[in-house]
Protein backbone atom coordinates (compact mmCIF):
# COMPACT_ATOMS: atom_id res chain seq x y z
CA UNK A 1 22.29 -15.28 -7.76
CA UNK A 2 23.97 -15.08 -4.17
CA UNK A 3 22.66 -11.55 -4.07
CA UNK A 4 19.19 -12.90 -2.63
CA UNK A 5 20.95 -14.14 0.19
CA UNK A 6 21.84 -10.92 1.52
CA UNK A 7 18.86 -10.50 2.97
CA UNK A 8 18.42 -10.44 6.63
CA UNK A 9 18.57 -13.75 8.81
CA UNK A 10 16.02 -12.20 10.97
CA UNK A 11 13.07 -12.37 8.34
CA UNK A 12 9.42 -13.38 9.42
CA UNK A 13 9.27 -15.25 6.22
CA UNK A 14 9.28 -19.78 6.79
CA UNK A 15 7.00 -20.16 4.17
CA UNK A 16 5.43 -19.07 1.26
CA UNK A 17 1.75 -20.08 -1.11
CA UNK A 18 2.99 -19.24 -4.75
CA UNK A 19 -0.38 -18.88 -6.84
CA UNK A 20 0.41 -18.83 -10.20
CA UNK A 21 -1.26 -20.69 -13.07
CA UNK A 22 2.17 -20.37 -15.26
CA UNK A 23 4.74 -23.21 -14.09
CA UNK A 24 7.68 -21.81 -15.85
CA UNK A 25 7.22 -18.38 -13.78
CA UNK A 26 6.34 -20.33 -10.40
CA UNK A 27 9.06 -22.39 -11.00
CA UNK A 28 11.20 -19.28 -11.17
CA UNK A 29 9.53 -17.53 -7.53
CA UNK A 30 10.28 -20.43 -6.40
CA UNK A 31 13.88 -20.63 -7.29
CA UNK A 32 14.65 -17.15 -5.84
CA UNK A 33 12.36 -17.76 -3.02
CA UNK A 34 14.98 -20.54 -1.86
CA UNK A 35 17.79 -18.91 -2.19
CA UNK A 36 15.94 -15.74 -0.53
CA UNK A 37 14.87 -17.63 2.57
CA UNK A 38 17.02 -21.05 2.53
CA UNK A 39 14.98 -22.68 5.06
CA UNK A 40 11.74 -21.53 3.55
CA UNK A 41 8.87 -23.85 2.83
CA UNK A 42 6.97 -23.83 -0.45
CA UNK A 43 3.62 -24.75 -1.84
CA UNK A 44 2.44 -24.07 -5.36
CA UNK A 45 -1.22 -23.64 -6.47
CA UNK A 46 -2.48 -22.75 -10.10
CA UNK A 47 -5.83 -21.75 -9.34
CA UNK A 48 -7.41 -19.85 -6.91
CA UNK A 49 -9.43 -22.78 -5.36
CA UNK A 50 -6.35 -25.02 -5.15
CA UNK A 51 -4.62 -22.24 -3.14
CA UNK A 52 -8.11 -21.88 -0.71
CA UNK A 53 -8.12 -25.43 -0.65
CA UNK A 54 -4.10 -25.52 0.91
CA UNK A 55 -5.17 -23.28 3.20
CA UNK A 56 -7.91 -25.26 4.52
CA UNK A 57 -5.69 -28.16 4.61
CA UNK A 58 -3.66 -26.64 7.13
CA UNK A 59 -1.45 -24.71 5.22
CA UNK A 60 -0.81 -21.39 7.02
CA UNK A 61 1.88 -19.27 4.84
CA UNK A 62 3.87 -16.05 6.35
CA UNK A 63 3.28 -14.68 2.87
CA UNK A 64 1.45 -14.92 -0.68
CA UNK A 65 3.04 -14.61 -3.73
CA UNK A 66 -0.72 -14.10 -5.88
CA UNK A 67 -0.91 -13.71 -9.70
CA UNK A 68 -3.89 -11.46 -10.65
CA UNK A 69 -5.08 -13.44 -13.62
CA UNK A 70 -6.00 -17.00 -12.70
CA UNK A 71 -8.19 -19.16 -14.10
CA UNK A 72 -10.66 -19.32 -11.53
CA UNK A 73 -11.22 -15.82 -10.87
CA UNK A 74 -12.76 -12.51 -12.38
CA UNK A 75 -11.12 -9.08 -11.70
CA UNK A 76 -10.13 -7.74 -8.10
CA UNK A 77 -12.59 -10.53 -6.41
CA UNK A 78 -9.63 -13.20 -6.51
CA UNK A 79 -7.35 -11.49 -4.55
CA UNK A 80 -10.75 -10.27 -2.38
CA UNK A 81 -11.12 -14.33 -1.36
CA UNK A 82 -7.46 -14.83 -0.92
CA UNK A 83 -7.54 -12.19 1.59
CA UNK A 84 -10.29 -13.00 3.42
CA UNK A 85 -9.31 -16.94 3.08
CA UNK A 86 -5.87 -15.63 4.95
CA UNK A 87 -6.63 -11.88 6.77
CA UNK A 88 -3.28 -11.81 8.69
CA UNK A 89 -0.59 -12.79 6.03
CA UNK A 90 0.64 -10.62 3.77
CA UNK A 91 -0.06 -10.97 0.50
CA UNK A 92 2.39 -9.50 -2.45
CA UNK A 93 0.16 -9.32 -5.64
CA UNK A 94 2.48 -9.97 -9.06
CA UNK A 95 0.72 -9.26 -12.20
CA UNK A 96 1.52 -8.38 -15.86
CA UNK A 97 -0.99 -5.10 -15.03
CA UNK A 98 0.98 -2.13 -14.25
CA UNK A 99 -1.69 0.56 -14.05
CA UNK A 100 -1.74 2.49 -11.06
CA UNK A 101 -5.20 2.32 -10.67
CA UNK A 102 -5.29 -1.38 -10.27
CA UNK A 103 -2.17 -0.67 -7.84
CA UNK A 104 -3.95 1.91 -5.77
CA UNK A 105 -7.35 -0.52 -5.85
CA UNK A 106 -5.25 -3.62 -4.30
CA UNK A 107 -3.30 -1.52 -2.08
CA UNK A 108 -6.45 -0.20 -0.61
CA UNK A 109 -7.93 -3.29 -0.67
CA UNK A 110 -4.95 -4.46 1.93
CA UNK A 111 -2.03 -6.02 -0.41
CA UNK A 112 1.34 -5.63 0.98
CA UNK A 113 3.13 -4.82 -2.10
CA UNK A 114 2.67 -5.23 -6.09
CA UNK A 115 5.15 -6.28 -7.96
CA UNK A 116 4.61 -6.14 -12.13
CA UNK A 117 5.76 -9.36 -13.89
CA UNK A 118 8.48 -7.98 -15.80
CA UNK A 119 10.34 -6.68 -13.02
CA UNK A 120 13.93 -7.45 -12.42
CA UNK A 121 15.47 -9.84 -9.86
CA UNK A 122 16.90 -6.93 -8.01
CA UNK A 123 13.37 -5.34 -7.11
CA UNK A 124 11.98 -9.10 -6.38
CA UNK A 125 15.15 -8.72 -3.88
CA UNK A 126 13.72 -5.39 -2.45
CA UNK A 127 10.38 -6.43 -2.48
CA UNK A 128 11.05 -9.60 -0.36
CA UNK A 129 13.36 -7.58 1.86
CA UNK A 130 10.47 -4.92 2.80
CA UNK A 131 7.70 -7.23 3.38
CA UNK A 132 10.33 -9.43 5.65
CA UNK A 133 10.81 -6.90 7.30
CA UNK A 134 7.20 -5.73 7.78
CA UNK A 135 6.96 -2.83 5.57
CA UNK A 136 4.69 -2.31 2.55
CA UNK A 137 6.26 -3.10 -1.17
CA UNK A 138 5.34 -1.19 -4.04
CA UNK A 139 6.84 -0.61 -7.79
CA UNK A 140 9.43 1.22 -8.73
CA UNK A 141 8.11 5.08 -9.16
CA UNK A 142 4.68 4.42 -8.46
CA UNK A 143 2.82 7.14 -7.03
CA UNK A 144 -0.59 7.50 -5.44
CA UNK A 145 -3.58 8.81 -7.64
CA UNK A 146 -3.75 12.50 -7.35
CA UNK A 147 -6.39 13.90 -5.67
CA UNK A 148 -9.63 13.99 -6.91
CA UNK A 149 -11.66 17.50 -8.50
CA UNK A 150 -13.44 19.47 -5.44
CA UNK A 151 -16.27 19.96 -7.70
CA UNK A 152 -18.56 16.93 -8.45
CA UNK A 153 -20.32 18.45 -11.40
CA UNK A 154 -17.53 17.27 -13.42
CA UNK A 155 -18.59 13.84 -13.27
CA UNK A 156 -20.83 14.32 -15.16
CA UNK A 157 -18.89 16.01 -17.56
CA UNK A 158 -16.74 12.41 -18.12
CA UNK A 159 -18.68 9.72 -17.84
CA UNK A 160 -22.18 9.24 -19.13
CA UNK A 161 -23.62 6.94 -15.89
CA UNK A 162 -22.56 9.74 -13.29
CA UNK A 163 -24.51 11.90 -15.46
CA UNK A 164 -27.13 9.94 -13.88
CA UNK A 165 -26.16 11.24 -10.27
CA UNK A 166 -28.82 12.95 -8.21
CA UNK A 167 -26.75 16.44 -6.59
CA UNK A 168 -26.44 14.52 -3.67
CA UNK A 169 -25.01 11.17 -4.87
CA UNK A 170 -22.49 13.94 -6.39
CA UNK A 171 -21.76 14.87 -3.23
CA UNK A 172 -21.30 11.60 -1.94
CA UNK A 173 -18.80 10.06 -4.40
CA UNK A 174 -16.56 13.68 -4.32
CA UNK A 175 -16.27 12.08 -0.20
CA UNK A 176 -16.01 8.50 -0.96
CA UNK A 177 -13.24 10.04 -3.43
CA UNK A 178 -11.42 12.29 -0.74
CA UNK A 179 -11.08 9.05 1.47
CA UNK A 180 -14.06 10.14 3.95
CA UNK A 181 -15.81 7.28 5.51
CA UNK A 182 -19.64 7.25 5.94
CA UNK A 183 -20.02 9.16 9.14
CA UNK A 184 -17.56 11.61 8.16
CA UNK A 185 -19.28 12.23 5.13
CA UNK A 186 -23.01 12.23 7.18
CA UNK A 187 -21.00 15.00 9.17
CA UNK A 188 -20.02 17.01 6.47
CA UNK A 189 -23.91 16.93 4.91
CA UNK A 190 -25.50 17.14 8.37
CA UNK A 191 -27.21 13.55 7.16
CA UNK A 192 -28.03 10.88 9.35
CA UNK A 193 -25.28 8.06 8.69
CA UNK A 194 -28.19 5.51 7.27
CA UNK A 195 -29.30 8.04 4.81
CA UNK A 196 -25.29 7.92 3.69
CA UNK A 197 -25.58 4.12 3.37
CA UNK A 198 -28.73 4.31 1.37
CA UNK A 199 -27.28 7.10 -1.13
CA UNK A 200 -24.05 5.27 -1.52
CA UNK A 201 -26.11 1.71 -1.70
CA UNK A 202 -28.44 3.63 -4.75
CA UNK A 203 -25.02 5.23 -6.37
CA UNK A 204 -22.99 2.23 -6.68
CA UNK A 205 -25.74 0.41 -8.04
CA UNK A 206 -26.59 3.44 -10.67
CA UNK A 207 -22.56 2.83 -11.47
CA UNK A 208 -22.37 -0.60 -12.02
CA UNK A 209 -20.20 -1.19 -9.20
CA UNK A 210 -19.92 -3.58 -6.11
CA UNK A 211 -18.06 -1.24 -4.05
CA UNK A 212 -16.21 2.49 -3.17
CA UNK A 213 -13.17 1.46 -4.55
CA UNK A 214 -14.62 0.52 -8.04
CA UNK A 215 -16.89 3.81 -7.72
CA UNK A 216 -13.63 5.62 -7.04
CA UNK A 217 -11.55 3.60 -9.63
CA UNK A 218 -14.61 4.69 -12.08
CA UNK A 219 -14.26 8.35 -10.94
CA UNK A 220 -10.17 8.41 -12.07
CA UNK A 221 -10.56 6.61 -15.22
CA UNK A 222 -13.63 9.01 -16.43
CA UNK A 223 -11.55 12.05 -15.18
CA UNK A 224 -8.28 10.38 -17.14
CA UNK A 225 -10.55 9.63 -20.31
CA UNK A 226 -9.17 11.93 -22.51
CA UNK A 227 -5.39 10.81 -22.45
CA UNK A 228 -6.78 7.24 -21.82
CA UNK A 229 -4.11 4.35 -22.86
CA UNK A 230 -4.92 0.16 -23.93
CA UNK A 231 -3.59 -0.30 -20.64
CA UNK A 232 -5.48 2.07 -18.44
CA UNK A 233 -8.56 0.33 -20.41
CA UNK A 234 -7.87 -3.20 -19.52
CA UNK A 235 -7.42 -1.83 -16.07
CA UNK A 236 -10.73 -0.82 -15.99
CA UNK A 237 -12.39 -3.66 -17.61
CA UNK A 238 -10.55 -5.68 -14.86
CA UNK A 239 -11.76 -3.12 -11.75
CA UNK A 240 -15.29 -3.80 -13.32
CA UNK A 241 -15.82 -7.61 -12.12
């Protein structure tokens, strides 16, 4: 166990909001955590609203150590409040789901790293030692979502609702896709930027989604449909809330 203390002296970490409704796996971050960062402070919090509460009490962490699946919360919004609750502190999201759609959706939602439950003490080591240092954390041979098809009549191919995409809104989500924000994308279709925001305001609620990063997450799991696995499902059915 004297492996975690190898890790530099010179870390930003002092203290650290474990939010984790399973006391046996706190119990564990915890352990490491001390002999990670010795000096380190520690507060626990099984819910969400416990941990927003802390916060409001004062309780300003130099990181977040934030289960997915709490009682409180529904999907991607929990770690949405925690990060708005705390905008400056980095925030390491641990969670039994592994699919790199929920990894890409968190990491572009701001996390600094994602670390699946299962994984060993050595990459909770590496993981610490990165965001210590200031540098992003993510799993072992995780890579980014490829890029998306140029051409958007295949959505409609895949997924029955973006069958119900006017040319335009087509057009639209293949941007939103590629990364392009909305004047970029008013740009490329020589529209004004509000007609953008009304098209993507009109797609996302054809979609069933709250956002571009659930329209996106949408657009990969209806392209990755075929070869679709019980965990790329529950993925999605997360994404959804």
């Amino acid at each position: 166990m004297n492996k975690f203390a190898e890790i530099a002296p010179q870390s930003r970490i002092r203290s650290v909001a474990i939010v984790d409704d399973h006391p046996l796996y706190s119990d564990a971050l915890a352990a490491a955590l001390s002999l990670v960062f010795p000096q380190c402070k520690v507060e626990r919090s099984q819910t969400l609203s416990a941990a927003i509460k802390l916060v409001e009490g004062g309780f300003s962490p130099d990181l977040v150590m934030f289960d997915l699946k709490l009682p409180d919360v529904s999907g991607i919004s929990g770690f949405q409040r925690m990060r708005a609750a705390l905008p400056d502190t980095p925030i390491l999201v641990i969670s039994s789901l592994t699919s790199v759609q929920v990894v890409h959706a968190l990491m572009e939602e701001g996390a600094a790293g994602y670390l699946p439950k299962d994984a060993s003490a050595q990459v909770l080591r590496a993981a610490l030692q990165d965001i210590g240092a200031g540098r992003k954390s993510l799993p072992p041979g995780y890579r980014p979502t490829a890029a998306q098809p140029e051409d958007p009549c295949q959505f409609s191919m895949q997924h029955p609702r973006l069958a119900e995409l006017t040319p335009q809104q087509r057009r639209i989500m293949r941007l939103i896709c590629a990364g392009k924000p909305n004047k970029q994308i008013a740009y490329e279709l020589s529209l004004a930027e509000a007609t953008v925001k009304a098209h993507i305001t009109a797609l996302l609620r054809r979609l069933g989604v709250k956002n571009r990063t659930q329209a996106a997450v949408l657009i990969e799991g209806a392209q990755g449909a075929a070869g679709a696995t019980a965990d790329d499902a529950d993925a999605q059915a997360f994404l959804s809330h």
